[in-house]
Protein backbone atom coordinates (compact mmCIF):
# COMPACT_ATOMS: atom_id res chain seq x y z
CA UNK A 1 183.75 9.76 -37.51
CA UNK A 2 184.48 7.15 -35.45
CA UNK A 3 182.10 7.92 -32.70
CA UNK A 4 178.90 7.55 -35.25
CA UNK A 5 180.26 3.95 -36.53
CA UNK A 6 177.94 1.31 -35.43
CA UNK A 7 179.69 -2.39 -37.03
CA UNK A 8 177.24 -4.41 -38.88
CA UNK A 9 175.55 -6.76 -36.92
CA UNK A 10 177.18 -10.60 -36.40
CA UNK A 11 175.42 -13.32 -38.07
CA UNK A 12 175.81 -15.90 -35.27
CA UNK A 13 173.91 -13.11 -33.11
CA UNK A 14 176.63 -12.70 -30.83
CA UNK A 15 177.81 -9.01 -29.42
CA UNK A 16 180.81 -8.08 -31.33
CA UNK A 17 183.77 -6.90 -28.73
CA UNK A 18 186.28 -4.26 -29.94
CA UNK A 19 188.51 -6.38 -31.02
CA UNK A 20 186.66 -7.59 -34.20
CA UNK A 21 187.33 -6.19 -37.15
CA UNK A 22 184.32 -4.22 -38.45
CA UNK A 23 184.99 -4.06 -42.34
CA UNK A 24 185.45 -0.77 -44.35
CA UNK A 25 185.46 1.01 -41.02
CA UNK A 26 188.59 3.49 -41.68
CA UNK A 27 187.15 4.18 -45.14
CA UNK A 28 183.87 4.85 -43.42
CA UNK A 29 185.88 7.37 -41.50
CA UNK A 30 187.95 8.81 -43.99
CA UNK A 31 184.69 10.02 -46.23
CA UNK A 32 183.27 11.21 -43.03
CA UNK A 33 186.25 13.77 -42.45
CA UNK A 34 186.13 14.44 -45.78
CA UNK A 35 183.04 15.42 -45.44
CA UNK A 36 183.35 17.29 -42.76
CA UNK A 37 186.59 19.05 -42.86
CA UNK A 38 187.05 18.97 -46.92
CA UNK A 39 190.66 17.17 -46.31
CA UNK A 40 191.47 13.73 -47.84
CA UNK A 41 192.49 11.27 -45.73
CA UNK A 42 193.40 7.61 -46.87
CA UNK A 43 191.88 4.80 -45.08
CA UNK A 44 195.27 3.47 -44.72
CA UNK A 45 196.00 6.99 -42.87
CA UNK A 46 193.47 6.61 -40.77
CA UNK A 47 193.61 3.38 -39.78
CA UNK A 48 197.16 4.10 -38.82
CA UNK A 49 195.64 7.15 -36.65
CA UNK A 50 193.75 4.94 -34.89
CA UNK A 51 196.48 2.69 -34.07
CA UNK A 52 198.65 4.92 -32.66
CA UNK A 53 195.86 6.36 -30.54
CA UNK A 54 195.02 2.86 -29.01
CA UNK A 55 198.62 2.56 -27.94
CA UNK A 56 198.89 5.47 -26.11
């Protein structure tokens, strides 16, 4: 899910790094799976996914 997010473009016409926040991004992802795998997952849940994954 992640991989086919593209964030919105910035109004100032600046790239966006990865460090923005791209809004509604883990509930983007979490109809996605749904989608996909037919299990719910919060946005909350995944956003907490992705967190641990950018620790490690």
């Amino acid at each position: 899910g992640i991989l086919r997010y593209s964030p919105p473009q910035s109004r100032t016409g600046r790239s966006r790094t990865r460090l923005q926040r791209f809004p509604r991004r883990n509930k983007m992802i979490s109809e996605y799976i749904f989608r996909n795998t037919g299990r719910y997952r919060t946005a909350k849940q995944v956003g907490s996914r992705i967190q641990q994954l950018r620790s490690t």
